[in-house]
C-alpha atoms as a PDB file:
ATOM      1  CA  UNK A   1       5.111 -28.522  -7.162  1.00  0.00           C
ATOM      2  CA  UNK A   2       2.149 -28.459  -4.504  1.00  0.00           C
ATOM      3  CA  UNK A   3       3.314 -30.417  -1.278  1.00  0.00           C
ATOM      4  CA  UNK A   4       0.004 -32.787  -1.547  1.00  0.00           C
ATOM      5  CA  UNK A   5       1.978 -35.566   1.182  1.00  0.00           C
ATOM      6  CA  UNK A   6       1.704 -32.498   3.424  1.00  0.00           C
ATOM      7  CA  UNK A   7      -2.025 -31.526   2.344  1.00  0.00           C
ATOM      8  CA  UNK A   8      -3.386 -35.181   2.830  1.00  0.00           C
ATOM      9  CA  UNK A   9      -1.457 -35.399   6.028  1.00  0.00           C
ATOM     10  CA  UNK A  10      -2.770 -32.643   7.775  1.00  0.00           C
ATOM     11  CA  UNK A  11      -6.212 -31.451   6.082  1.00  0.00           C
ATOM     12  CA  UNK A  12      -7.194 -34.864   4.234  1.00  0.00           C
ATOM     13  CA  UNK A  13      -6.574 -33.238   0.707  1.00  0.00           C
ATOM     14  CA  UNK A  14      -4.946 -35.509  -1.742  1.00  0.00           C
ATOM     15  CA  UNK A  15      -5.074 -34.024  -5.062  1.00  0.00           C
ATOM     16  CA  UNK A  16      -4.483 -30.264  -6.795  1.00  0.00           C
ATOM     17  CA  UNK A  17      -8.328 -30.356  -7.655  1.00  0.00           C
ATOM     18  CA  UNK A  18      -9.115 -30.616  -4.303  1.00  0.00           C
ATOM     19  CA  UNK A  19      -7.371 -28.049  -3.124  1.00  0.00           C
ATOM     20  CA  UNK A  20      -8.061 -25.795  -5.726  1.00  0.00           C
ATOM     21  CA  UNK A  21     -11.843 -26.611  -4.801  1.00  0.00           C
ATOM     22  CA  UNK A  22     -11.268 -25.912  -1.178  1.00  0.00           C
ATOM     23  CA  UNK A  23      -9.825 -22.772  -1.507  1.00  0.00           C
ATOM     24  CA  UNK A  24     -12.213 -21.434  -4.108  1.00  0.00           C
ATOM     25  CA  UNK A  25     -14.904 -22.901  -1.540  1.00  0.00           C
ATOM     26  CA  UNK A  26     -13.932 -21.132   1.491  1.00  0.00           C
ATOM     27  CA  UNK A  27     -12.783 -17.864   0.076  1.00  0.00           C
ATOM     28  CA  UNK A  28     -14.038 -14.938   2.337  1.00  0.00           C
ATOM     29  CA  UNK A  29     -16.018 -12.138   0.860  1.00  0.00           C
ATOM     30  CA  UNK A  30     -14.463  -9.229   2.094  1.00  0.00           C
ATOM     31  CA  UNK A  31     -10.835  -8.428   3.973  1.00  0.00           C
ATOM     32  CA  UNK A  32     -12.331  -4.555   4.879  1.00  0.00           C
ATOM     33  CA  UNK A  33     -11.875  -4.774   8.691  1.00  0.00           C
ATOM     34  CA  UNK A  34     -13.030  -1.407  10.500  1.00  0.00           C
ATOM     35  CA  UNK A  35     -10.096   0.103  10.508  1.00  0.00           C
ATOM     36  CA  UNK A  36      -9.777  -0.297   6.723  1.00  0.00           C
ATOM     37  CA  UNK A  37     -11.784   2.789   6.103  1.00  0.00           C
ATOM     38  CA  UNK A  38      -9.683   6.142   7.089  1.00  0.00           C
ATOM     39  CA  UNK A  39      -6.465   6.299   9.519  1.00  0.00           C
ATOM     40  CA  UNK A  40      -8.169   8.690  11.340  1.00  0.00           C
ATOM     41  CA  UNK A  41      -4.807   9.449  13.160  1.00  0.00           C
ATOM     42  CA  UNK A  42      -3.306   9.693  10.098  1.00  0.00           C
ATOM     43  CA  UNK A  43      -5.178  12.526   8.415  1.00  0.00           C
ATOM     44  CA  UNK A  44      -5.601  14.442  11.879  1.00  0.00           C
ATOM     45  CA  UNK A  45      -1.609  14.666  12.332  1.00  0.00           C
ATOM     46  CA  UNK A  46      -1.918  15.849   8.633  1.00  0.00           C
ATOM     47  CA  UNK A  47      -4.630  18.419   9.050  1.00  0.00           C
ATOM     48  CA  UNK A  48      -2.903  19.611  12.028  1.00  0.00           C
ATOM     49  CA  UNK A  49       0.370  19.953  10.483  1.00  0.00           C
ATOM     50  CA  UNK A  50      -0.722  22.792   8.546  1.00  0.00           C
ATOM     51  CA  UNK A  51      -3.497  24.647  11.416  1.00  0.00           C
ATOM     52  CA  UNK A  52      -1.226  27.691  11.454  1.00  0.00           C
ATOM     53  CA  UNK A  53      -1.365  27.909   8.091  1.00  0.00           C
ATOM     54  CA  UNK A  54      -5.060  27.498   7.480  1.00  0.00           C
ATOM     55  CA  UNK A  55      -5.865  30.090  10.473  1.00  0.00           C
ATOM     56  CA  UNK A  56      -4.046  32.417   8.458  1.00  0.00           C
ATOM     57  CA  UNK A  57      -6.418  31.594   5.263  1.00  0.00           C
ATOM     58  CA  UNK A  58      -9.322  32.290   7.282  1.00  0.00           C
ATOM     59  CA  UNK A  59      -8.898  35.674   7.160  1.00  0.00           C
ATOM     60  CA  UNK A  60      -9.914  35.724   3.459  1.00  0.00           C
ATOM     61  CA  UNK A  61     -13.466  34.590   4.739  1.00  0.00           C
ATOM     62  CA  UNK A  62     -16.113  37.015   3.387  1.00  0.00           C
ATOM     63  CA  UNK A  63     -13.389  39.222   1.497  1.00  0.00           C
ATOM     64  CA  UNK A  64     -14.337  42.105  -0.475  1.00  0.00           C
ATOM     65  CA  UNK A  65     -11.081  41.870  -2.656  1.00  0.00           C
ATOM     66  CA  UNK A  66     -10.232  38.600  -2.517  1.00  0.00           C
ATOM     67  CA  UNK A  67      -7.126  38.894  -5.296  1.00  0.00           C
ATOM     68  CA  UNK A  68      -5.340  41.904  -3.260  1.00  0.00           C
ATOM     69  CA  UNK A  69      -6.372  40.486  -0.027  1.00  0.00           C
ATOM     70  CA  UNK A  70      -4.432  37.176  -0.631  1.00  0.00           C
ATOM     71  CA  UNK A  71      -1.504  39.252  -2.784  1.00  0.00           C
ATOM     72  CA  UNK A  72      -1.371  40.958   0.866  1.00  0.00           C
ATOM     73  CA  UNK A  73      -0.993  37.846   3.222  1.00  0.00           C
ATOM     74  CA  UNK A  74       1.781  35.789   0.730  1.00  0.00           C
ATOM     75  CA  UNK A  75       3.446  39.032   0.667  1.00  0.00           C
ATOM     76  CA  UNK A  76       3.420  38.969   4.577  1.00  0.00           C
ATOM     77  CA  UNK A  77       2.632  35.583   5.122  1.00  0.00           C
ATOM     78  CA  UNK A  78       4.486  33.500   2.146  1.00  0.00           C
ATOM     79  CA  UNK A  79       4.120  30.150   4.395  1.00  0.00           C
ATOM     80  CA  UNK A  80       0.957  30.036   3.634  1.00  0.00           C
ATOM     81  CA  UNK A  81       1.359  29.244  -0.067  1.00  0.00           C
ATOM     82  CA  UNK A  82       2.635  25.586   0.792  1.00  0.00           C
ATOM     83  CA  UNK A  83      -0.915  24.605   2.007  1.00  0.00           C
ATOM     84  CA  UNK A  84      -2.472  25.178  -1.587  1.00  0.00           C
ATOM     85  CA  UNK A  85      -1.917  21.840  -3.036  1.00  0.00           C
ATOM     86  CA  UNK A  86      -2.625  20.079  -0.296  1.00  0.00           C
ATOM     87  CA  UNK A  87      -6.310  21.957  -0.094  1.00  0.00           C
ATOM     88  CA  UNK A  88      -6.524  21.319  -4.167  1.00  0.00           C
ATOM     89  CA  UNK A  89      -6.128  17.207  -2.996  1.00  0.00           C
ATOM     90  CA  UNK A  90      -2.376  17.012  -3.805  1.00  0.00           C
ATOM     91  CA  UNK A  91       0.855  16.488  -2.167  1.00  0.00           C
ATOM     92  CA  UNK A  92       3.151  17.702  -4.875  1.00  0.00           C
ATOM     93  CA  UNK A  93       5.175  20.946  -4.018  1.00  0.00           C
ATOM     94  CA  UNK A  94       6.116  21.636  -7.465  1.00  0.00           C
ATOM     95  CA  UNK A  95       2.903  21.536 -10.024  1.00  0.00           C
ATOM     96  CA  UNK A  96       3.148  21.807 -13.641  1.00  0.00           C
ATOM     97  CA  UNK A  97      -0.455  23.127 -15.335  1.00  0.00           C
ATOM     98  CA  UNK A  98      -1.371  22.967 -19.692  1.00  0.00           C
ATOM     99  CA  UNK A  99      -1.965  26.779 -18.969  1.00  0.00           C
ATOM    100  CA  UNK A 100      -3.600  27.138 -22.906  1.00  0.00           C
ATOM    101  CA  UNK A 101      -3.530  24.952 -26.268  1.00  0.00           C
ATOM    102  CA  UNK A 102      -4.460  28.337 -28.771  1.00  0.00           C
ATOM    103  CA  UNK A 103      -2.520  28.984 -30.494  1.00  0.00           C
ATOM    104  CA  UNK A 104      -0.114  26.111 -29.071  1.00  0.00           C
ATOM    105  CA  UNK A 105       0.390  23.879 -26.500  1.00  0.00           C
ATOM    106  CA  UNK A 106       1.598  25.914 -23.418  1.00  0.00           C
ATOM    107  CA  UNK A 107       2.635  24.600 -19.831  1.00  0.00           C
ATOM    108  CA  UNK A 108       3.144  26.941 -16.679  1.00  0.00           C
ATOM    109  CA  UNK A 109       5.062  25.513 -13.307  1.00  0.00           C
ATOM    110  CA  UNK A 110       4.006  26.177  -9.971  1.00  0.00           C
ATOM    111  CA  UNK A 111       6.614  26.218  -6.975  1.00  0.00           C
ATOM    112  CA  UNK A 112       4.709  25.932  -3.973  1.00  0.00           C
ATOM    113  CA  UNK A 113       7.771  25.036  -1.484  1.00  0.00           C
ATOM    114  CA  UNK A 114       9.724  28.666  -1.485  1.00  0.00           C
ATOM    115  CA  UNK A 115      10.575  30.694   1.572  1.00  0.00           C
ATOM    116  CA  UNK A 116       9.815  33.507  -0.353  1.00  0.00           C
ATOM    117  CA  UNK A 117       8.312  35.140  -3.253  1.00  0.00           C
ATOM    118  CA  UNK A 118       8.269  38.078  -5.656  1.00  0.00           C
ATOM    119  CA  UNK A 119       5.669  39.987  -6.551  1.00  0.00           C
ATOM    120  CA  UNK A 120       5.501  38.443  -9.852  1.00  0.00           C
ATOM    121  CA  UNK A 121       5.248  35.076  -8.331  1.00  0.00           C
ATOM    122  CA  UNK A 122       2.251  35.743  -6.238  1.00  0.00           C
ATOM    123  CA  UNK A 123       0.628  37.236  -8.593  1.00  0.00           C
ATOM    124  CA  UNK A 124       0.810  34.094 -10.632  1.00  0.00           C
ATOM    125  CA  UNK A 125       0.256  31.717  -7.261  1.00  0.00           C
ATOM    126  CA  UNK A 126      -3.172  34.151  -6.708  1.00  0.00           C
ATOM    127  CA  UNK A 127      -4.375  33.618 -10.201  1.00  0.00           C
ATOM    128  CA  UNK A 128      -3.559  29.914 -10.139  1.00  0.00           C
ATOM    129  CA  UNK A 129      -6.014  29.498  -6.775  1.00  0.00           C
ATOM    130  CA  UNK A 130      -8.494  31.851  -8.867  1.00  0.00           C
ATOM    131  CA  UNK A 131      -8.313  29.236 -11.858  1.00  0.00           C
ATOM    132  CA  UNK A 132      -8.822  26.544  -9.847  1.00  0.00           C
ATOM    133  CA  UNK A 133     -11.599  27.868  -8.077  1.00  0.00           C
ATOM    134  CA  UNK A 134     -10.046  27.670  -4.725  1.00  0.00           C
ATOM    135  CA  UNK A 135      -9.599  31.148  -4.041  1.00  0.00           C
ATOM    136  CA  UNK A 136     -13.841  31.653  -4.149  1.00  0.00           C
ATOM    137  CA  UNK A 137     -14.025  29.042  -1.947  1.00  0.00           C
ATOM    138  CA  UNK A 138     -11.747  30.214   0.872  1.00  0.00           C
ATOM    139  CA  UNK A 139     -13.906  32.818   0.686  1.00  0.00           C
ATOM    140  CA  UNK A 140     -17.036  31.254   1.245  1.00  0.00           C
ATOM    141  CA  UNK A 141     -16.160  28.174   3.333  1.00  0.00           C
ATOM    142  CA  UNK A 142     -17.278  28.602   7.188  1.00  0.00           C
ATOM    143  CA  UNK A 143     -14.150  26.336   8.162  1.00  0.00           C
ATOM    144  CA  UNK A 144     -10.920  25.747   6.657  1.00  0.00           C
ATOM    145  CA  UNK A 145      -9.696  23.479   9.066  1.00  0.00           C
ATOM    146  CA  UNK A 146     -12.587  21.216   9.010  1.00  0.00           C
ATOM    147  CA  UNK A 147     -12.337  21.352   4.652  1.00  0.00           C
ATOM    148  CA  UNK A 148      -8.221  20.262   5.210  1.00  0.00           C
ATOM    149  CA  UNK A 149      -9.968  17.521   7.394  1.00  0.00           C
ATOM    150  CA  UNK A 150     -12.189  16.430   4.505  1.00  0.00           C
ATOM    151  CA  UNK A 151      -9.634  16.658   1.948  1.00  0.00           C
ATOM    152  CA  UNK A 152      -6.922  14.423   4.139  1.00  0.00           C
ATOM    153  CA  UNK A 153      -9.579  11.784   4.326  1.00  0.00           C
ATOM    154  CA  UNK A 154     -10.299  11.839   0.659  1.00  0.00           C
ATOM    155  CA  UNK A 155      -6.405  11.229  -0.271  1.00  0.00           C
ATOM    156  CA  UNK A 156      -6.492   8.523   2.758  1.00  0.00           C
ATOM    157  CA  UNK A 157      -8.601   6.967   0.460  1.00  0.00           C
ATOM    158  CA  UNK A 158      -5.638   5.772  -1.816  1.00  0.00           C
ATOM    159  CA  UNK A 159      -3.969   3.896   0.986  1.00  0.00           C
ATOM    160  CA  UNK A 160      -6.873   1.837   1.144  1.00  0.00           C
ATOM    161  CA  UNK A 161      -5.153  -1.048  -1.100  1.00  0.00           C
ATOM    162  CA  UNK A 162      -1.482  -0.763   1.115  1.00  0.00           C
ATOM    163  CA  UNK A 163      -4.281  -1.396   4.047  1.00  0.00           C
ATOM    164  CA  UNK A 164      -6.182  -4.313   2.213  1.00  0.00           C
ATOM    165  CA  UNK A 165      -2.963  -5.796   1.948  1.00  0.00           C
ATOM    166  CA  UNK A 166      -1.936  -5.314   5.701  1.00  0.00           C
ATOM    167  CA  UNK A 167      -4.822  -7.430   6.431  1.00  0.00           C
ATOM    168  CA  UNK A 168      -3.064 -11.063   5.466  1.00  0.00           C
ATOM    169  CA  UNK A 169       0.441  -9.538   7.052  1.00  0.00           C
ATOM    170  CA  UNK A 170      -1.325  -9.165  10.255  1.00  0.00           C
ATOM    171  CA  UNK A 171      -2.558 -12.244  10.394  1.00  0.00           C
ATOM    172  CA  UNK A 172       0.961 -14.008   9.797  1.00  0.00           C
ATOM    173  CA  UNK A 173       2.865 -11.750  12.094  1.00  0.00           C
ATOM    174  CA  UNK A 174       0.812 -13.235  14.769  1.00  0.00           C
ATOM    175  CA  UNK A 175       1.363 -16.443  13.886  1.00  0.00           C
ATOM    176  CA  UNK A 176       4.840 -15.745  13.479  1.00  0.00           C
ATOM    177  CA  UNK A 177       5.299 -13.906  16.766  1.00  0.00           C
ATOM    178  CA  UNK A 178       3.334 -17.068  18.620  1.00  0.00           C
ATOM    179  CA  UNK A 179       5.680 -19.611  17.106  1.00  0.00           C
ATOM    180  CA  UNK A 180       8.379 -17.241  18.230  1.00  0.00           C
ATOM    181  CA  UNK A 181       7.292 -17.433  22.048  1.00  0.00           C
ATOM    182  CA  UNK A 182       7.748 -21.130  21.741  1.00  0.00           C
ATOM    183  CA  UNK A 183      10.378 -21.611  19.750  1.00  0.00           C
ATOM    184  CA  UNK A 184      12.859 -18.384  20.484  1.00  0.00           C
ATOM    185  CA  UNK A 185      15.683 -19.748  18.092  1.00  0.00           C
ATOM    186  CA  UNK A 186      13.217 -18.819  15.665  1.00  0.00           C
ATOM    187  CA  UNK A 187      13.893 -16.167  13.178  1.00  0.00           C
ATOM    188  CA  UNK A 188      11.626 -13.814  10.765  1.00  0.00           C
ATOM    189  CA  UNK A 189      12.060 -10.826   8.828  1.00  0.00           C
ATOM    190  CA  UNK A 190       9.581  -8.690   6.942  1.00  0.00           C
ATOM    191  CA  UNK A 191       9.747  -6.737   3.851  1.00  0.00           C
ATOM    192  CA  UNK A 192      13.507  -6.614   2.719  1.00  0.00           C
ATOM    193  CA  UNK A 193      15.380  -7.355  -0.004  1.00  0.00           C
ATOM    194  CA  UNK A 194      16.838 -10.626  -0.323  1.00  0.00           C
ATOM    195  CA  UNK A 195      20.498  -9.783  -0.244  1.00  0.00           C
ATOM    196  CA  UNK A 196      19.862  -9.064   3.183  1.00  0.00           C
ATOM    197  CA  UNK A 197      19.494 -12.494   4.305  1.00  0.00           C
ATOM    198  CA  UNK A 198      22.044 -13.243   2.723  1.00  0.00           C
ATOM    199  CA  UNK A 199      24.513 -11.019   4.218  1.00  0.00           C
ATOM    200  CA  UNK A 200      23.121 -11.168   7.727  1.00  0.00           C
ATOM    201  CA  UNK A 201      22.396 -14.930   7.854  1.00  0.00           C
ATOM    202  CA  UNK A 202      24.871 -16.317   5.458  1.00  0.00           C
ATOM    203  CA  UNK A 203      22.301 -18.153   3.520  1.00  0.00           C
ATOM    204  CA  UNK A 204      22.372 -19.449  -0.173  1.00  0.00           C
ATOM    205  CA  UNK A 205      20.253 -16.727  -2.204  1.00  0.00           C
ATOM    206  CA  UNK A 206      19.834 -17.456  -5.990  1.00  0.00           C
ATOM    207  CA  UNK A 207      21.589 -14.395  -7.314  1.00  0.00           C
ATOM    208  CA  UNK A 208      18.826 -13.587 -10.102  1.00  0.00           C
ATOM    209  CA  UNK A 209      16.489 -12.672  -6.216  1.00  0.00           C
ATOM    210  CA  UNK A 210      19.356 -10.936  -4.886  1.00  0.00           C
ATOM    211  CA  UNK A 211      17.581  -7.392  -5.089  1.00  0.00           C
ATOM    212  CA  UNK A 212      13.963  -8.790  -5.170  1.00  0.00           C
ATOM    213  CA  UNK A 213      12.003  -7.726  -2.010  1.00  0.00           C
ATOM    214  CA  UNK A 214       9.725 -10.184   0.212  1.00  0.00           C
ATOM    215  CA  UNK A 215       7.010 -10.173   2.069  1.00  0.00           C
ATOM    216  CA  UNK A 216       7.897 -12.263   4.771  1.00  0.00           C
ATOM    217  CA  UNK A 217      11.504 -14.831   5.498  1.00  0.00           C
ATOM    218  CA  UNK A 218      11.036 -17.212   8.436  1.00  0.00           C
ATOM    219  CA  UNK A 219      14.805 -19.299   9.045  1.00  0.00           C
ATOM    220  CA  UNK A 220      13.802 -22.430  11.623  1.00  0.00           C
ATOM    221  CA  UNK A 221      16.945 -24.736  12.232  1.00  0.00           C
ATOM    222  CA  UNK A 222      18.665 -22.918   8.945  1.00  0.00           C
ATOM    223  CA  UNK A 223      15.766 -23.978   6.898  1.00  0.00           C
ATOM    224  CA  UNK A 224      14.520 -20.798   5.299  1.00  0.00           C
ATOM    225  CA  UNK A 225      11.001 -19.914   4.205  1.00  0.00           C
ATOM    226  CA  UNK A 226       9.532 -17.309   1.749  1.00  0.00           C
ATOM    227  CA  UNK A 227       5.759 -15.877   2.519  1.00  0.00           C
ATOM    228  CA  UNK A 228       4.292 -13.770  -0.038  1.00  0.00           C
ATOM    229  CA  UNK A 229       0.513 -12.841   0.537  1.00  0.00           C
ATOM    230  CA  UNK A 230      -2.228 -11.239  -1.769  1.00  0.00           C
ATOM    231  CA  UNK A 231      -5.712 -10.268  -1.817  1.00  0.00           C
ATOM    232  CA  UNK A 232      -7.689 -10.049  -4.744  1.00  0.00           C
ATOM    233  CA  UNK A 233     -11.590  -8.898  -4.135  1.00  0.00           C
ATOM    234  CA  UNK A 234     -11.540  -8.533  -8.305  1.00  0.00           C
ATOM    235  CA  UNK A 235     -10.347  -9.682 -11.568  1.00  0.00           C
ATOM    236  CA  UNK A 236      -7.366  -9.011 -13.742  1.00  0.00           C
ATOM    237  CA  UNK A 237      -4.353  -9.482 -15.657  1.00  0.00           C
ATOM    238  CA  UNK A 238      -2.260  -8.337 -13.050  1.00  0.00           C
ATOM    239  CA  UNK A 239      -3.009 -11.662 -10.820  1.00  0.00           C
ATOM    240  CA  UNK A 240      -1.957 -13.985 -13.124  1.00  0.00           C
ATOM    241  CA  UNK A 241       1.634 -12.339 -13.502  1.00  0.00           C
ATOM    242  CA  UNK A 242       1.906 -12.325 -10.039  1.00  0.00           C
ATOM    243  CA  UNK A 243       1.072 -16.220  -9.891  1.00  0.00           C
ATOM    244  CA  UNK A 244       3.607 -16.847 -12.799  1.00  0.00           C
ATOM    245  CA  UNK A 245       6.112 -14.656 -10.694  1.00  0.00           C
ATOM    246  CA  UNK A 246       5.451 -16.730  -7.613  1.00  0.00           C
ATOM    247  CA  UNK A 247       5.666 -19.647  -9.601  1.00  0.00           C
ATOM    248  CA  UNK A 248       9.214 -19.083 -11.064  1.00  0.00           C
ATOM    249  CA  UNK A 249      10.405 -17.668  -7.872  1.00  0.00           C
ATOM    250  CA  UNK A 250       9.250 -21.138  -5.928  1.00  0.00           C
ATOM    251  CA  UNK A 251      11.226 -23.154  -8.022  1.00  0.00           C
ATOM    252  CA  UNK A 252      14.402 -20.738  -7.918  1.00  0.00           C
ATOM    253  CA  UNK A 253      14.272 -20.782  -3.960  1.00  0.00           C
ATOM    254  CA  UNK A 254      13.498 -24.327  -4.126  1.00  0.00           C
ATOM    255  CA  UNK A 255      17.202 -25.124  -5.890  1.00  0.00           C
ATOM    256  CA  UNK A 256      18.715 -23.463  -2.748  1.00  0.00           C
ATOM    257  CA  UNK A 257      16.841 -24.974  -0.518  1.00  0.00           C
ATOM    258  CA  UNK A 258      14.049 -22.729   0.116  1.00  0.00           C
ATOM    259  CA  UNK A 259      10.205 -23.119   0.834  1.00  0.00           C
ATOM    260  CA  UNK A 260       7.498 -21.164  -0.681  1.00  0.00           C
ATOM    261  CA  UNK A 261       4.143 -20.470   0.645  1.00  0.00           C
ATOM    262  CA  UNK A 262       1.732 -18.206  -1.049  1.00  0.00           C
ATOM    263  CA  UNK A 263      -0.940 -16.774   1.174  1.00  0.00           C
ATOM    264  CA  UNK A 264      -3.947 -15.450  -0.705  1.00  0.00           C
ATOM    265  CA  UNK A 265      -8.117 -14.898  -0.682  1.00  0.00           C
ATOM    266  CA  UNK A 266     -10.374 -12.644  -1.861  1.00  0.00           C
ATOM    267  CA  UNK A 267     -13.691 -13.534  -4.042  1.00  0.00           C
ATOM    268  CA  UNK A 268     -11.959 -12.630  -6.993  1.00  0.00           C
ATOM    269  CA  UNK A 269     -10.256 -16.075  -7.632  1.00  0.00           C
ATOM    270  CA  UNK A 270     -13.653 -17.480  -8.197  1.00  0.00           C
ATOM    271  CA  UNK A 271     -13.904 -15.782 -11.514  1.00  0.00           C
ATOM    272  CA  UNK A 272      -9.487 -16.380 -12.029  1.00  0.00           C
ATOM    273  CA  UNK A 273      -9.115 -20.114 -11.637  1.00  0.00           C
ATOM    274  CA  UNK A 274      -7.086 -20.671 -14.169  1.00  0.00           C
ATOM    275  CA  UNK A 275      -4.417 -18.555 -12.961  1.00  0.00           C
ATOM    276  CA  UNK A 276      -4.785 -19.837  -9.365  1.00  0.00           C
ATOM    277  CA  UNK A 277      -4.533 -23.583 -10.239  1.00  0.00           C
ATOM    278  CA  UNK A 278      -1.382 -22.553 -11.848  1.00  0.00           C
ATOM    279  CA  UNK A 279      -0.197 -21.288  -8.677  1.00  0.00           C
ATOM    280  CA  UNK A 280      -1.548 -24.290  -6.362  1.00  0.00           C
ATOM    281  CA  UNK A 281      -0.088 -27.004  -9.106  1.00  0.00           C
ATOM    282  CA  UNK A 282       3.443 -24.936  -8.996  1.00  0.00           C
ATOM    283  CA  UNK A 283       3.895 -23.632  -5.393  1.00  0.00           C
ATOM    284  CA  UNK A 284       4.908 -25.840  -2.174  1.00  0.00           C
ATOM    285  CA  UNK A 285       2.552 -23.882  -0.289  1.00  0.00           C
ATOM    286  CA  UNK A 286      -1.326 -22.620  -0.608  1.00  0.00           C
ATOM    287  CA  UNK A 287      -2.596 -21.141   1.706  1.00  0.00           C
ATOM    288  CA  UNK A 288      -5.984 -19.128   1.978  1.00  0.00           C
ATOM    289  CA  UNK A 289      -7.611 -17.587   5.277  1.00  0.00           C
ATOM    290  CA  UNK A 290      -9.119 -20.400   6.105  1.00  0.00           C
ATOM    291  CA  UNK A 291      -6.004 -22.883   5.950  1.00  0.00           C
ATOM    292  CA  UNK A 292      -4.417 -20.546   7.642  1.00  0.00           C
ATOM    293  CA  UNK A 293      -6.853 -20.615  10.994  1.00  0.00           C
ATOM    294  CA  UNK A 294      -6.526 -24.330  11.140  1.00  0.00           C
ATOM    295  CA  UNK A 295      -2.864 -24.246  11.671  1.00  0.00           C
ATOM    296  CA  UNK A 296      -1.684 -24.391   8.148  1.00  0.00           C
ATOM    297  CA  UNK A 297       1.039 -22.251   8.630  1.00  0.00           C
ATOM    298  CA  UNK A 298       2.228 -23.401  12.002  1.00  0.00           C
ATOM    299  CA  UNK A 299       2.494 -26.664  10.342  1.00  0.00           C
ATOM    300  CA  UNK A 300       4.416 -25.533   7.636  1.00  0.00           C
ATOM    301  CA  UNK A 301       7.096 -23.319   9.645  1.00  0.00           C
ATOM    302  CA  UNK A 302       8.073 -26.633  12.397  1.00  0.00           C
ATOM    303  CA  UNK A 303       8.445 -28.818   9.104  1.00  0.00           C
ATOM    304  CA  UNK A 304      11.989 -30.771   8.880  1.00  0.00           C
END
């Protein structure tokens, strides 16, 4: 159940409505920080991992014969075969394609990771990059290297959520490390599973969490601490089985001896509050950005 002693104690909050109202009130709009947008170093380590490759595609620029030409430099050059997904947006070495469904379904597989091929095999890499267009446009394009660019930033795009989500773990790990600098007996882990602890600390772990991964652990004194953080900028179904996740997994810690603290914000709870008075009714802890800059945390970590 929600702490509320420790609420009205330190942020004059004495009931779950309350604090449901707070957080909902003081929910920030957006977690997209500047560096949310592309890992620039990122996609330039992965552009540049293939530069040999691509210079060796340039010389398809302007071709005449485009089909022999490239049947020519995999025959000489086979290397460069492994940068075709990756130009087509994918990172999969081995591609499987519905080739036709007249007069039945049929599939063809790609192998893009080979040292070598036969002629056969080119032959059917060359018509794949004709199918897919990509051959006409090695042709045409005035830089290859600045297209693998392009394309790197595009699939960059997907880690945008793993980066959303790094936004809250920042913010605790300096917390965390601060505490640690005055309180050195002070221990924390990040992202592991909880038989870890276990092993390495020799504390109590409800068996059923054994192989369940967390966030963060914080062990002050041999009191233990379980951080989980979300962000949710939209709505769901996926939120409210995390809250009923968090929920059960509060009061399992809680029979060893645990603390819980759930750190989460986003605009989208405004439209979810339901599911997030479940969670604030359940959980010890919580905790939104703003609780969090007025020493919520801090609070919570040099409890007895």
């Amino acid at each position: 159940m929600a702490n509320l002693e420790f609420y009205k104690r330190h942020f004059g909050i004495s009931s779950v409505d309350n604090l449901c109202k707070e957080l909902c009130d003081t929910l920030i709009e957006t977690n997209h920080t500047y560096d949310f947008f592309v890992n620039w170093a990122k996609v330039t380590n992965n552009r540049n991992a293939f530069k040999y490759e691509v210079a060796l595609l340039k010389s398809l620029r302007n071709s005449s014969k485009p089909t022999s030409d490239f049947e020519k430099l995999i025959s000489r050059y086979p290397e460069v075969v492994k940068v075709i997904p990756i130009l087509l947006a994918c990172r999969d070495g081995i591609m499987k394609v519905l080739d036709s469904i007249e007069p039945v379904i049929q599939y063809k597989n790609y192998n893009f990771s080979k040292k070598s091929y036969n002629s056969n095999e080119i032959k059917d890499i060359v018509k794949f990059t004709e199918k897919t267009g990509l051959l006409n446009m090695l042709c045409k394009m005035e830089s290859a290297t600045d297209y693998l660019l392009g394309v790197e930033v595009g699939i960059d795009t997907n880690a945008r959520k793993n980066r959303s989500g790094d936004f809250l773990e920042k913010m605790v790990e300096e917390i965390i490390l601060k505490q640690k600098k005055q309180n050195p007996a002070l221990i924390f882990e990040k992202q592991k599973k909880f038989s870890y602890i276990e092993d390495k600390y020799n504390l109590a772990i409800p068996s059923v969490l054994s192989n369940r991964k967390f966030d963060w652990v914080i062990i002050n004194n041999s009191k233990a601490i379980n951080i989980e953080t979300n962000f949710y900028s939209g709505t769901g179904s996926k939120p409210s089985e995390i809250v009923d996740s968090y929920v059960y997994r509060g009061k399992v810690l809680s029979s060893s001896g645990w603390k819980f603290a759930w750190l989460t914000d986003g605009e989208g709870w405004k439209k979810m509050r339901n599911p997030l008075r479940n969670g604030v009714d359940n959980i010890d802890y919580t905790l939104n950005v703003n609780l969090l800059r007025k020493g919520a945390l801090e609070k919570i970590i040099t409890l007895r």
